[in-house]
Protein backbone atom coordinates (compact mmCIF):
# COMPACT_ATOMS: atom_id res chain seq x y z
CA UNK A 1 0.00 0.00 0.00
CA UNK A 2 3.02 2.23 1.06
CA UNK A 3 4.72 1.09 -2.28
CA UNK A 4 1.42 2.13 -4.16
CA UNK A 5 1.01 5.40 -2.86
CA UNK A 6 4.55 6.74 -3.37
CA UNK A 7 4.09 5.07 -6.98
CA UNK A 8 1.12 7.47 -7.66
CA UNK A 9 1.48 10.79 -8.98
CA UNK A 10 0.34 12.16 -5.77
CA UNK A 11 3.29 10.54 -4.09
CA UNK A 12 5.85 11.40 -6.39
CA UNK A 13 5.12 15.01 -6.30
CA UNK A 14 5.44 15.03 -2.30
CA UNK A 15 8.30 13.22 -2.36
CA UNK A 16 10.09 15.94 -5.20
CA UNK A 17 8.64 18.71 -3.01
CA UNK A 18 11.42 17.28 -0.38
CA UNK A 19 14.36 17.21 -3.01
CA UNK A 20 17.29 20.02 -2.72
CA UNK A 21 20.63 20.80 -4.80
CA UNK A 22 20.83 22.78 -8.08
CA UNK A 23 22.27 20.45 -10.16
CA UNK A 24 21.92 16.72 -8.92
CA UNK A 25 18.72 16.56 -7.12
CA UNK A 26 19.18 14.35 -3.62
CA UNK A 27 16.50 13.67 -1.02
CA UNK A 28 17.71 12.25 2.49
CA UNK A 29 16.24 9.46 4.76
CA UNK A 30 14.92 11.97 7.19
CA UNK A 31 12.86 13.78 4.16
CA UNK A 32 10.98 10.16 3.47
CA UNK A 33 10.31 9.62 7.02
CA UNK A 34 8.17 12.87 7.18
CA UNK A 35 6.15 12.22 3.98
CA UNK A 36 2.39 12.02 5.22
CA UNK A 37 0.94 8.48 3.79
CA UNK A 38 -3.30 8.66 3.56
CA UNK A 39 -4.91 6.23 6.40
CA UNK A 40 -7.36 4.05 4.47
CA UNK A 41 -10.03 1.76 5.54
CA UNK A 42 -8.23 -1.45 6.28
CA UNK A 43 -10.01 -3.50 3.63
CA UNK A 44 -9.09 -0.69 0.61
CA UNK A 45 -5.19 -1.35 1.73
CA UNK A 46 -5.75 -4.74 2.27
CA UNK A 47 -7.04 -4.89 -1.65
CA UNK A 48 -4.03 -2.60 -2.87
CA UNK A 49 -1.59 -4.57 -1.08
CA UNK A 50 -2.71 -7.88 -2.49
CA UNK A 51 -2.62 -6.19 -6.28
CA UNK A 52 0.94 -5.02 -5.89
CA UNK A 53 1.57 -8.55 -4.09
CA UNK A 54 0.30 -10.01 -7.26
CA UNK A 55 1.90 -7.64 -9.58
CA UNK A 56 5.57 -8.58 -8.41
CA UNK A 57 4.38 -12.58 -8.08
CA UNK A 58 3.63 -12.04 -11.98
CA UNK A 59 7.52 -10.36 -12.55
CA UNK A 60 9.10 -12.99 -10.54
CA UNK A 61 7.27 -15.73 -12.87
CA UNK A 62 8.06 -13.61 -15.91
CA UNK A 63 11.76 -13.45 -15.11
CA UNK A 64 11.45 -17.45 -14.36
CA UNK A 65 10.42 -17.76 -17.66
CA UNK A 66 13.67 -15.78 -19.08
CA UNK A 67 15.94 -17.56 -17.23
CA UNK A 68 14.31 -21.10 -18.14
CA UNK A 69 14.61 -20.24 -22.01
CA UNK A 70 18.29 -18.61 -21.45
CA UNK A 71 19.04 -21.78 -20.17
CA UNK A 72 17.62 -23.79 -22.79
CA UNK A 73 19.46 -21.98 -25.14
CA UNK A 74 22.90 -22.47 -23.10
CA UNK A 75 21.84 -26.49 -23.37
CA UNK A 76 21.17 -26.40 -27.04
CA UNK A 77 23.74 -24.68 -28.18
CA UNK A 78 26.62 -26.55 -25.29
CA UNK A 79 27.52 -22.77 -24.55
CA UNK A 80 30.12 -22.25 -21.67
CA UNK A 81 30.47 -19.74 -19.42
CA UNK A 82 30.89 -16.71 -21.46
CA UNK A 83 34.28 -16.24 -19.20
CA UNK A 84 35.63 -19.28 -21.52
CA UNK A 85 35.49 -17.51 -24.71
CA UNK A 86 37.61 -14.25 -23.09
CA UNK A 87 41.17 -15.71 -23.19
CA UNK A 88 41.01 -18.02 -26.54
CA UNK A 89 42.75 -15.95 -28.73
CA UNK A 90 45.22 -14.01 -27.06
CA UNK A 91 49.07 -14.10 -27.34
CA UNK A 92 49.86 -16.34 -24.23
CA UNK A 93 53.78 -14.61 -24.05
CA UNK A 94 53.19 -10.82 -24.12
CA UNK A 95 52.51 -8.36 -20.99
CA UNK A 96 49.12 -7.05 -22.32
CA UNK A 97 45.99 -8.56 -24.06
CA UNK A 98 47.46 -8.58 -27.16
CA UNK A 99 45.83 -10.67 -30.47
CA UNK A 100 46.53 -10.83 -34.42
CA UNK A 101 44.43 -9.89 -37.38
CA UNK A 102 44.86 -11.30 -40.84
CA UNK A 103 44.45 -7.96 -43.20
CA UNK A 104 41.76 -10.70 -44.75
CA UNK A 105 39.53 -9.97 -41.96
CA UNK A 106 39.73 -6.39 -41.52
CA UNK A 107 36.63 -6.08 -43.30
CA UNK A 108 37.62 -2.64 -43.35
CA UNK A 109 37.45 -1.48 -39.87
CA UNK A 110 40.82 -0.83 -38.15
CA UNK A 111 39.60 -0.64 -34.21
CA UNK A 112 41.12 -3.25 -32.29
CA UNK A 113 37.03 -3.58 -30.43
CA UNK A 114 35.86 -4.26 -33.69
CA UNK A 115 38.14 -7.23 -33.67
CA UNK A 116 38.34 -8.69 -30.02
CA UNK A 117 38.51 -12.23 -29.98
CA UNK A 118 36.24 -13.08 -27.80
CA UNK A 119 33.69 -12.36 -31.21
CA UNK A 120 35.60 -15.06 -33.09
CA UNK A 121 35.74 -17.96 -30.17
CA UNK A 122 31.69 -17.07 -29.44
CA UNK A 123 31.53 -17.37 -33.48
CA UNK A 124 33.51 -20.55 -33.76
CA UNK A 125 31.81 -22.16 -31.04
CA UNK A 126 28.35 -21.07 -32.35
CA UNK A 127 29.09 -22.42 -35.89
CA UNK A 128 29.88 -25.77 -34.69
CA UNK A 129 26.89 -26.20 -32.43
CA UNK A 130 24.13 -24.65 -34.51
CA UNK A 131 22.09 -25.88 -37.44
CA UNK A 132 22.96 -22.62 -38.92
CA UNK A 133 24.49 -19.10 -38.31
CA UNK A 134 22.39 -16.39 -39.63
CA UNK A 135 21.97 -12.77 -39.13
CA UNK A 136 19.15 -10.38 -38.26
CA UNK A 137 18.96 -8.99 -41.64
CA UNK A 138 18.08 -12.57 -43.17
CA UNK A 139 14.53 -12.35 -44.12
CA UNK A 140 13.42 -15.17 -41.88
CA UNK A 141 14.21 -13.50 -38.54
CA UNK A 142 13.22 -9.82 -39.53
CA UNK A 143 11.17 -7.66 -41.57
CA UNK A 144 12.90 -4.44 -40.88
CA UNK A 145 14.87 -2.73 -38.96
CA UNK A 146 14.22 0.24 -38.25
CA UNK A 147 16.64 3.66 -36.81
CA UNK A 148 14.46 6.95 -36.88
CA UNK A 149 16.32 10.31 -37.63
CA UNK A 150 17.15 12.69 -35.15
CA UNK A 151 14.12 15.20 -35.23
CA UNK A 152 13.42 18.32 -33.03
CA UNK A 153 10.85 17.19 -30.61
CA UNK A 154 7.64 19.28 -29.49
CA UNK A 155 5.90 17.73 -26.58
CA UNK A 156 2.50 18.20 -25.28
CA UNK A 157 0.75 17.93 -22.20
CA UNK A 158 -0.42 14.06 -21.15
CA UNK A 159 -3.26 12.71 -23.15
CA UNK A 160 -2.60 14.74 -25.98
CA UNK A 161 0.29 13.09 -27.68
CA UNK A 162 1.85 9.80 -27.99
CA UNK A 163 3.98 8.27 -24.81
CA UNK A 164 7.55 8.71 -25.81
CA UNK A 165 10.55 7.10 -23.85
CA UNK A 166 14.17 6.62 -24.01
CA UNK A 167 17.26 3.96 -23.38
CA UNK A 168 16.92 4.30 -20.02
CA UNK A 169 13.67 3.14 -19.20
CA UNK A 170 13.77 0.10 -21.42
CA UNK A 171 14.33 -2.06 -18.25
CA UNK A 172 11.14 -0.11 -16.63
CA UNK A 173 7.33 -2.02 -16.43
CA UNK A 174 6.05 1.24 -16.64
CA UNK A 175 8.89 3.90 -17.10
CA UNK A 176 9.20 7.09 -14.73
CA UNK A 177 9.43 10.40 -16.40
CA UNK A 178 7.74 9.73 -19.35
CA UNK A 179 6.88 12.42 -22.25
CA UNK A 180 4.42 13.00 -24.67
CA UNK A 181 5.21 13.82 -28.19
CA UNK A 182 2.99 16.01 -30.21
CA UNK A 183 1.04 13.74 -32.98
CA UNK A 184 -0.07 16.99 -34.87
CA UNK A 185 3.29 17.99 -35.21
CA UNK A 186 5.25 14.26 -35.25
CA UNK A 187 2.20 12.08 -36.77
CA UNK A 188 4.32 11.12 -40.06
CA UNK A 189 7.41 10.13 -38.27
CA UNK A 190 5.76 8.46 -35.22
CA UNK A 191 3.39 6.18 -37.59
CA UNK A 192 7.09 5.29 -40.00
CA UNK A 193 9.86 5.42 -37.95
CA UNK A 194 8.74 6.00 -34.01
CA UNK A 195 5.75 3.70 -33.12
CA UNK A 196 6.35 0.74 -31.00
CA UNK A 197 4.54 -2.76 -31.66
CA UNK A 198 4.11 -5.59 -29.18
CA UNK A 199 6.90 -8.41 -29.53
CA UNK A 200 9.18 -5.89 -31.09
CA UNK A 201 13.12 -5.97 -30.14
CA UNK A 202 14.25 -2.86 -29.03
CA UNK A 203 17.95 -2.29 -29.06
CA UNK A 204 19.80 0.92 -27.78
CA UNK A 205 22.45 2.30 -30.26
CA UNK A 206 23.79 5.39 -28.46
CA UNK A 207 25.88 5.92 -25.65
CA UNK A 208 24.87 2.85 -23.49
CA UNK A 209 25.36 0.12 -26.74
CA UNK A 210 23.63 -3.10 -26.52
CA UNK A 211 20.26 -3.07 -23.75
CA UNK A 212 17.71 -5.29 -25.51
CA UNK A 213 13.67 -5.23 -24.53
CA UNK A 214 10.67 -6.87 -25.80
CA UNK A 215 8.20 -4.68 -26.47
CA UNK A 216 5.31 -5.52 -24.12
CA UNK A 217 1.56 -5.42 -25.02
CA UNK A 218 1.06 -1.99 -22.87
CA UNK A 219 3.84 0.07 -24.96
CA UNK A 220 1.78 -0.41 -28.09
CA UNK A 221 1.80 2.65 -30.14
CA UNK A 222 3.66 4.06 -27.63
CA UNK A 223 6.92 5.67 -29.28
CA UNK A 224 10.61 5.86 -28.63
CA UNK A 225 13.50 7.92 -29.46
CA UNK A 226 15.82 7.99 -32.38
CA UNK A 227 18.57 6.12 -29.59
CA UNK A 228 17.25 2.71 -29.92
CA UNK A 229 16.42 0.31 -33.04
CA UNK A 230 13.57 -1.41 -33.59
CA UNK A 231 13.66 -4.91 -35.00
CA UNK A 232 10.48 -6.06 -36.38
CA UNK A 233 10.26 -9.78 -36.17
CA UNK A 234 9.03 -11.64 -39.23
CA UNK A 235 6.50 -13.62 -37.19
CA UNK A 236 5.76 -14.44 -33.49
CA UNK A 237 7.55 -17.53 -34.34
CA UNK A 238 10.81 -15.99 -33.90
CA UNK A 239 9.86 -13.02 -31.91
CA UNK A 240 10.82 -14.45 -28.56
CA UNK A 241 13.93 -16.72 -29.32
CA UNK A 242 15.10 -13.34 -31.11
CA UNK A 243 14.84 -11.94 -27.94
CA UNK A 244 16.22 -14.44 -25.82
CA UNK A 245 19.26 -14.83 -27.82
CA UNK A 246 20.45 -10.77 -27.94
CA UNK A 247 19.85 -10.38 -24.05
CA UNK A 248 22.16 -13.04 -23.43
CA UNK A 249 26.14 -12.50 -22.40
CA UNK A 250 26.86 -14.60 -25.46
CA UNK A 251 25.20 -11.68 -27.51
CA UNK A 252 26.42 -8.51 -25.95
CA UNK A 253 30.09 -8.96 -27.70
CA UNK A 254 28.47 -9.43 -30.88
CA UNK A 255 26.58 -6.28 -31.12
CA UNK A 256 29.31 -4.18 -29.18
CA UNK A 257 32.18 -5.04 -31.77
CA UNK A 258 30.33 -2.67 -34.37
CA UNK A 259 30.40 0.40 -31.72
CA UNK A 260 32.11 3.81 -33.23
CA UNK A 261 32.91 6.99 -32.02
CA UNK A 262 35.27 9.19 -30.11
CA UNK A 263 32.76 10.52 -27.55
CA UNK A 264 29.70 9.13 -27.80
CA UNK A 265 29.49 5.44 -28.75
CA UNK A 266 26.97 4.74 -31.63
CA UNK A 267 26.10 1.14 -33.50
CA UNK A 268 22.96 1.86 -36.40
CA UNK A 269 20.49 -0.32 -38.49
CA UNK A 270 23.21 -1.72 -41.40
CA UNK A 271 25.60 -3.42 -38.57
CA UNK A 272 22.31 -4.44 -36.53
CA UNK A 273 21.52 -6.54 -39.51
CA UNK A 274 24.76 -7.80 -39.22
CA UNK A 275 24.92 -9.30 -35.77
CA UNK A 276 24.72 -13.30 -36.09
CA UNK A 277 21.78 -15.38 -34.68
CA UNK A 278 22.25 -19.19 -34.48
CA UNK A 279 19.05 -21.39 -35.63
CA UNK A 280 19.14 -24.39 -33.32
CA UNK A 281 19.24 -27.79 -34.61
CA UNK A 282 16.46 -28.91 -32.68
CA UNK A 283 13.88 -26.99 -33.89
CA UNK A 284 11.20 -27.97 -31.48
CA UNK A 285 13.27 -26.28 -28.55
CA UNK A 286 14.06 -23.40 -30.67
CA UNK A 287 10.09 -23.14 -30.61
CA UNK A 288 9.70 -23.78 -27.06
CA UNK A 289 12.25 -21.16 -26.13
CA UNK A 290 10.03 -18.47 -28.34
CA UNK A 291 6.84 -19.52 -26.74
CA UNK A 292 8.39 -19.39 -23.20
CA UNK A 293 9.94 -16.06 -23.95
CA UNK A 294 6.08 -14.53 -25.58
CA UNK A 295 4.40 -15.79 -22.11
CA UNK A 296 7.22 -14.24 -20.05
CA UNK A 297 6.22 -10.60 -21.59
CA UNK A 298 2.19 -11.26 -21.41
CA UNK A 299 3.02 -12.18 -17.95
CA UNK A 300 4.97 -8.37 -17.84
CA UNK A 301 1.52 -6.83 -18.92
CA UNK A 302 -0.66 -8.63 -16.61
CA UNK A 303 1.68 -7.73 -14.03
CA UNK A 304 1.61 -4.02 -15.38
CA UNK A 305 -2.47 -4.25 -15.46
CA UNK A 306 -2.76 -5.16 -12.13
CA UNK A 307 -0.38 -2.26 -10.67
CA UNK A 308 -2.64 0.36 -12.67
CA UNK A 309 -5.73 -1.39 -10.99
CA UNK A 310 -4.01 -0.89 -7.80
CA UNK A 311 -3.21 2.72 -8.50
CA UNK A 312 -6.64 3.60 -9.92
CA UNK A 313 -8.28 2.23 -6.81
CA UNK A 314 -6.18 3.79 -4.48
CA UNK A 315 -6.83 7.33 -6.85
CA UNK A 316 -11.04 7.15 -6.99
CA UNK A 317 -11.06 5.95 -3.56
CA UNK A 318 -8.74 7.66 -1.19
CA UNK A 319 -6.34 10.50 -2.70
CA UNK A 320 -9.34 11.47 -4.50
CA UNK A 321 -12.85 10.42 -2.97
CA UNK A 322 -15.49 13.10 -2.66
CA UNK A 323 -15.96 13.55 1.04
């Protein structure tokens, strides 16, 4: 109930009221403590409290669900732990990490990242145990990817625009801070390039390479910024193994390699298309790692449900109930 209250918008404006500093905004233990929480009738807390109780049970079995089709994946494809693959190719007598590159394999990059070796022992190993090593451009795992242009943004006030968040709130049920971007204004590049579609990868591309979401049923039509790619699955048959395979270690040092830049570190659409996805030889728990990975993120939006029905009861009932 506590949880729910300080979750409302109610409770995160007296909470901010207690923030100080110019520049980093801090609150302190002693500024929570003070922070007046509404007494409720006993059975309207009770009910809140067993929503939220609910809400996380449904995130705990959603994560369950991650891990068991990560670690069907692992099985399938006899992957180690990703420490293994680190020291494979490095020269065993020098003082540093050092490694060699044929000019053959330059592919025309000249960054030693682009070439760390842990790429080619994760791609050796992932040859020999897969049916097949593809990539996300290959028709059967994608219908487009998608990197919107940078645009100058115009928000609007909530419930007149389109929800519109960033990298870092991709980890977020139901991200803090949200904006609103102005469809009048944006309605061209938000139905092309911007929208957001259930079972969609999302993949961030600037400054923080590599965090990788599945789009949940609740973000539908919501929209994101021009920092993250958007893989459109070709099917729901792939969606979820899609998924499962780029949030795992194995992944992250495939789509890192292609990072550039001197300041800020940027990857975009035509080397997303060129990170590798193995299709498993057993196709039946390729499939079953998909479907677990689909339930997992309905199980995110039922979670996500309840929490609103939790906030909107707590809202028309107590914060604010005609007297």
């Amino acid at each position: 109930y506590v949880y729910a209250f300080l979750k409302s918008k109610v409770g995160k404006l007296v909470v901010s009221s207690t923030q100080y500093g110019a520049v980093i905004q801090e609150i302190e233990p002693e500024h929570l403590a003070a922070i007046p929480i509404p007494d409720a009738p006993a059975l309207l807390k009770n009910r809140i409290h067993y929503l939220i109780e609910q809400s996380y049970a449904l995130r705990d079995a959603s994560n369950d669900l991650i891990d068991a089709a990560t670690a069907l994946l692992v099985k399938e494809l006899n992957l180690p732990p990703i420490g293994a693959f680190a020291p494979k190719f490095y020269e065993e007598d020098a003082n540093v990490d050092t490694f060699r590159v044929p000019l053959s394999r330059l592919a025309g990059r000249l960054e030693a990242s682009y070439h760390v070796p842990i790429v080619d022992a994760i791609m050796e190993h992932l040859e020999q145990n897969a049916a097949e090593v593809t990539t996300i451009g290959d028709p059967r795992i994608s219908k487009e990817v998608i990197l919107p242009g940078r645009f100058k943004r115009i928000y609007v006030d909530e419930g007149h625009g389109r929800v519109f968040i960033g990298g870092k709130q991709l980890y977020e049920l139901d991200p803090v801070n949200k904006k609103y971007l102005s469809n009048v204004h944006h309605g061209s590049r938000i139905s092309k390039q911007l929208e957001l579609h259930e079972n969609m990868t999302l993949v961030t591309c600037s400054g923080t390479i590599g965090k990788v979401a599945l789009v949940p049923k609740h973000w539908e039509n919501w929209t994101a910024n021009q920092h993250i790619i958007r893989i459109v699955p070709v099917s729901s048959d792939v969606a979820g193994y899609l998924y499962i395979f780029l949030a795992s270690d194995y992944a992250c040092p495939l789509i890192t390699r292609f990072t550039y830049g001197s300041v800020v570190d940027e990857i975009d659409d035509h080397h997303v298309r060129r990170i590798a996805i193995p299709l498993l030889k057993n196709r039946a728990a390729q499939q079953e790692i998909n479907d677990l990975a689909l339930v997992a993120n309905k199980k995110r939006y039922e979670a996500y449900c309840l929490e609103q029905d939790a906030l909107k009861m707590l809202n028309e009932n107590i914060i604010f109930a005609e007297r």
